[in-house]
Protein backbone atom coordinates (compact mmCIF):
# COMPACT_ATOMS: atom_id res chain seq x y z
CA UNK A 1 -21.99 25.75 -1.56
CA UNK A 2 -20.72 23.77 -4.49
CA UNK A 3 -18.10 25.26 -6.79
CA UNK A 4 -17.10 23.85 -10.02
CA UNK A 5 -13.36 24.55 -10.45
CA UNK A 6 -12.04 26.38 -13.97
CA UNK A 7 -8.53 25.34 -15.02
CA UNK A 8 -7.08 28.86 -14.92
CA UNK A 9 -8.49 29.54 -11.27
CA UNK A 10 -6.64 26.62 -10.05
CA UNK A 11 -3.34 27.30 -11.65
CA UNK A 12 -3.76 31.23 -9.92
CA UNK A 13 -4.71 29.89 -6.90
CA UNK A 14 -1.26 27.53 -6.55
CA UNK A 15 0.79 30.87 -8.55
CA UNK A 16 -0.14 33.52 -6.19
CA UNK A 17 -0.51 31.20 -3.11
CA UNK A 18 -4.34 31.64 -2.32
CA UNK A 19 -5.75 29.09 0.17
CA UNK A 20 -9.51 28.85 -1.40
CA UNK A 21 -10.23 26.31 1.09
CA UNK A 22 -10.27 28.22 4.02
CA UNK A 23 -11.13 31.34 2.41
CA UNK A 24 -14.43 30.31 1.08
CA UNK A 25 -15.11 28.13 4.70
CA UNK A 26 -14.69 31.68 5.79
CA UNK A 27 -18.08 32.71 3.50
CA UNK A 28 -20.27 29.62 3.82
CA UNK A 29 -21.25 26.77 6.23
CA UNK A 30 -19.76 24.16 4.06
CA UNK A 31 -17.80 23.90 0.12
CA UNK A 32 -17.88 20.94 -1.83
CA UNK A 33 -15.78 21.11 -4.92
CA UNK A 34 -15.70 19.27 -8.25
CA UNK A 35 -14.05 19.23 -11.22
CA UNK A 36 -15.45 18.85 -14.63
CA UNK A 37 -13.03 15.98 -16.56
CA UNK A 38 -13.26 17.76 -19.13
CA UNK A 39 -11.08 20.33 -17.05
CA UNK A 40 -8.69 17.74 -16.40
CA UNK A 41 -8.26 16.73 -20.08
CA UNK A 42 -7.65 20.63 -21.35
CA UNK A 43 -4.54 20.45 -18.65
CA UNK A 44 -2.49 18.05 -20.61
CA UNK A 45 -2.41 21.30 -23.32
CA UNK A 46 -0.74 23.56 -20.89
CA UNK A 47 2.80 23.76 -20.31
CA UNK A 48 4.27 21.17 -18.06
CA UNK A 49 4.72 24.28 -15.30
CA UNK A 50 1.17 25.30 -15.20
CA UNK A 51 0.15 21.31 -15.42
CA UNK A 52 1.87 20.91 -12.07
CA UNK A 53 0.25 23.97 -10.49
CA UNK A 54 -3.13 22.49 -11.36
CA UNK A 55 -1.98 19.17 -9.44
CA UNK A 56 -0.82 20.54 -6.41
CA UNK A 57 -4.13 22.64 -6.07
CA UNK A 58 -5.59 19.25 -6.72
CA UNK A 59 -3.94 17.71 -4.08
CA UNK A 60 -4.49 19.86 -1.41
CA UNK A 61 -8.39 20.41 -2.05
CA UNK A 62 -10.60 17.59 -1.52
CA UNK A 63 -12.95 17.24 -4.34
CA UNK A 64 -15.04 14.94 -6.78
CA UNK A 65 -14.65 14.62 -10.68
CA UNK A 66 -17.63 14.60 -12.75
CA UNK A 67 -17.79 13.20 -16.29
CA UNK A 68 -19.88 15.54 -19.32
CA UNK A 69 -19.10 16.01 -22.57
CA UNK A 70 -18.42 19.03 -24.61
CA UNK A 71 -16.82 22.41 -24.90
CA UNK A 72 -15.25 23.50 -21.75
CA UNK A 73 -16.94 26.26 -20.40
CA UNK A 74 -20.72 24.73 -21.69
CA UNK A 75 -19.83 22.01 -19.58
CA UNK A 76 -19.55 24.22 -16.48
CA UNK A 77 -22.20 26.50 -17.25
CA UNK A 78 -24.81 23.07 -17.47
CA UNK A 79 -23.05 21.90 -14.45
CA UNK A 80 -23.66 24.85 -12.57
CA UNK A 81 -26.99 25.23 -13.56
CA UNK A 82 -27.63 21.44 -13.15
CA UNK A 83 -25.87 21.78 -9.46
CA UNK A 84 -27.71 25.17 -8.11
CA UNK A 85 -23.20 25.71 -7.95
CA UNK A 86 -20.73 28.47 -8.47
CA UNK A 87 -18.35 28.65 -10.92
CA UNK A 88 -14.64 29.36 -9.76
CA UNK A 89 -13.02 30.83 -12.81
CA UNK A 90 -11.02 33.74 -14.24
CA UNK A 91 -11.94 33.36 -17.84
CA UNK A 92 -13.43 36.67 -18.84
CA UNK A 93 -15.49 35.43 -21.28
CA UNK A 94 -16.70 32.93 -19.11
CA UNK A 95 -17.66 35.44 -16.73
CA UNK A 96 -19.68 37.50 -18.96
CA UNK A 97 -21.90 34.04 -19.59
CA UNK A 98 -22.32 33.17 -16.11
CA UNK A 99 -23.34 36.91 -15.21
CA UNK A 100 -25.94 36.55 -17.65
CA UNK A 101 -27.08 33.60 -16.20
CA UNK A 102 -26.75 34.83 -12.95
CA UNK A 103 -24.61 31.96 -11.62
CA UNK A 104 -22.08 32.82 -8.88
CA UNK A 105 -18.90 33.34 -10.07
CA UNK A 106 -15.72 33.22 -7.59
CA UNK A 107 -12.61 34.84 -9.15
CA UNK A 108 -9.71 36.71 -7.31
CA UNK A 109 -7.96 39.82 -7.07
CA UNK A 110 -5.08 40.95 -4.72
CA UNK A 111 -4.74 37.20 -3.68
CA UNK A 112 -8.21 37.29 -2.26
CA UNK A 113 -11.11 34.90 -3.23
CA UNK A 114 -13.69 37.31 -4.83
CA UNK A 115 -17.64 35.88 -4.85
CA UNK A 116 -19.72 37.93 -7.33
C-alpha cells in the first residue's frame, strides 16, 4: 500500500508516540510512503516544536518526496488518486473529501493507526 503522509498525522504520530511503521506492516504485505513537498514547505509555518516532530517522524520512516504544485490537500487528493494510495491525515476537512472520493484514509485514535 502507498500512503501519502499529511503534516498533522506526522506531528501526532511523533506527539503521542505511534509507530505507523510497524503498525500498518501489521495490515498489509508491504507500505511505501511519500511525502508531497508541498507538505514539507507548509512545515516551515509551524512552530519550531511541531517542525521538529515532523523531522523525527521523517527520520525514522523511510520514504520518497514527490514534487506537485498547488494547495495542500488538492495535491494529496491528485496524488492519491494518481497513486491508487491512501491518505494518512487528521485534517477533518480533508477527510470529508477523501470519503467522498472514496480514497483510504488512515487517521488515529487512542494511539492506534485507524484505516477507514
Amino acid at each position: 500500500m502507498i500512503v501519502l503522509l499529511d503534516t498533522n498525522f506526522m506531528a501526532a504520530c511523533i506527539e503521542h508516540r505511534v509507530d505507523v511503521v510497524n503498525q500498518l506492516e501489521h495490515h498489509f504485505e508491504s507500505v511505501s510512503f511519500l511525502v508531497v513537498r508541498r507538505v514539507l514547505e507548509e512545515t516551515e509555518f509551524l512552530p519550531l516544536r511541531q517542525q521538529k516532530r515532523i523531522e523525527a517522524f521523517l527520520k525514522g520512516v523511510p520514504h520518497e518526496v514527490i514534487d506537485a504544485q498547488g494547495h495542500t490537500d488538492d495535491v494529496l487528493l491528485k496524488e492519491a488518486e494518481k497513486r491508487k494510495a491512501a491518505v494518512a491525515t487528521l485534517d477533518s476537512g480533508l477527510k470529508k473529501r477523501l470519503k467522498r472520493r472514496r480514497i483510504p484514509i488512515i487517521s488515529l485514535a487512542h494511539s492506534r493507526v485507524v484505516i477507514s
